[in-house]
Protein backbone atom coordinates (compact mmCIF):
# COMPACT_ATOMS: atom_id res chain seq x y z
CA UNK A 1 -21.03 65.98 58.20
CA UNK A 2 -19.54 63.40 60.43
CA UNK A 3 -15.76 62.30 58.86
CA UNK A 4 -13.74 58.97 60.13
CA UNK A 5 -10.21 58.74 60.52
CA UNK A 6 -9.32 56.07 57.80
CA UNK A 7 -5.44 56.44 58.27
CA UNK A 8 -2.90 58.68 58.37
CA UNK A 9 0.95 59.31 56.72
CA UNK A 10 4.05 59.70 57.81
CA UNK A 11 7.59 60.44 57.26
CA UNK A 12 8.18 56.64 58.31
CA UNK A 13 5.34 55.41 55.83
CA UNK A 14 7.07 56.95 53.04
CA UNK A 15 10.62 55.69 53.87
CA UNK A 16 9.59 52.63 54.47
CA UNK A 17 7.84 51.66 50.92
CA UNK A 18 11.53 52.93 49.59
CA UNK A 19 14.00 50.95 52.29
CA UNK A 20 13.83 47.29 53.99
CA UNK A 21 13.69 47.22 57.48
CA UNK A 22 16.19 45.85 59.48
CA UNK A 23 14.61 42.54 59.83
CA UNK A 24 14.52 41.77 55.92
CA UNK A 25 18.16 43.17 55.67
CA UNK A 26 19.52 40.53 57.99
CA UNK A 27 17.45 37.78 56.63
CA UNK A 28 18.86 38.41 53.40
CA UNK A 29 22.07 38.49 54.50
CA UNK A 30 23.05 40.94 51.64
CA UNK A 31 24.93 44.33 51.94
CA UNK A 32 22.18 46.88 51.68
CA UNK A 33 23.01 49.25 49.41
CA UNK A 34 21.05 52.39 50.95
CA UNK A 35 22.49 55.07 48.15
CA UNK A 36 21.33 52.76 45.55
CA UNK A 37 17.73 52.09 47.71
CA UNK A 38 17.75 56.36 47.73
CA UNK A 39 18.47 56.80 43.79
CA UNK A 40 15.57 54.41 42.91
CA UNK A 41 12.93 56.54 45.11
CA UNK A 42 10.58 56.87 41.81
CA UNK A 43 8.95 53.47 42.49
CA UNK A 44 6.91 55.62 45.12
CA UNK A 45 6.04 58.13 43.13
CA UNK A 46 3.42 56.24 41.24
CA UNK A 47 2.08 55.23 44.49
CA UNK A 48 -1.30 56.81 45.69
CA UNK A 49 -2.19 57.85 49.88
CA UNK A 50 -4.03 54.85 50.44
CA UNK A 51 -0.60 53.08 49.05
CA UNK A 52 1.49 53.73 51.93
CA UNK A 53 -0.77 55.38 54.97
CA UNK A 54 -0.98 53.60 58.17
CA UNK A 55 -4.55 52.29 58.69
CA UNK A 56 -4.52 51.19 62.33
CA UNK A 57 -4.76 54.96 63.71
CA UNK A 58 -5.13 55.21 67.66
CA UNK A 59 -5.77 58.58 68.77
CA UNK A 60 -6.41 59.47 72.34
CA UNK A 61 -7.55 63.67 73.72
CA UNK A 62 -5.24 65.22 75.39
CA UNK A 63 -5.06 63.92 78.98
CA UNK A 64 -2.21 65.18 81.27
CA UNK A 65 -2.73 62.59 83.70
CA UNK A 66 -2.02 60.04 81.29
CA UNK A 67 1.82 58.67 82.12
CA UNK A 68 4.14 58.11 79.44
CA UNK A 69 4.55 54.86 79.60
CA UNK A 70 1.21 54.01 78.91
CA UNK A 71 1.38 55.57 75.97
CA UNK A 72 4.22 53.64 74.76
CA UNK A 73 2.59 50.81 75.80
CA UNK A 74 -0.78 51.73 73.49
CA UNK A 75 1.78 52.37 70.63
CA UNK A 76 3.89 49.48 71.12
CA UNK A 77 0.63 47.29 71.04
CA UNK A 78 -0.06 48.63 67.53
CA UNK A 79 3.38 47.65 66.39
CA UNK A 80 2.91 44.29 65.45
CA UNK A 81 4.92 43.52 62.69
């Protein structure tokens, strides 16, 4: 039985769906409140995998010869928004 990657989840995934990022922090140009952000947590909780899990997966074997930087490059392609 052949299986497909269909995404994958993360620390960052979770955290995310529970903070702003930094961009919709300054455009609000409120205070963040991150211990307030922190208590309220249980909005995630009712939240399923397919909620929060990163669908654009790029996975790549093991390949020494593969520099660094070209790996942040692949990554840094992904990172659209």
């Amino acid at each position: 039985m052949t299986m497909n990657v269909i995404g994958i989840i993360s620390e960052k995934d979770i955290l995310s769906s529970i903070f702003p990022d930094m961009k919709e922090i300054i455009e609000s140009g409120a205070k963040a409140d991150f211990e307030e952000m922190e208590n309220d947590y249980t909005g995630v909780l009712d939240k399923t995998f397919a909620d929060l899990m990163t669908r654009a997966v790029a996975s790549r074997y093991a390949d020494f010869a593969c520099h660094i930087n070209n790996v942040v490059a692949k990554i840094s392609s992904y990172s659209s928004d």
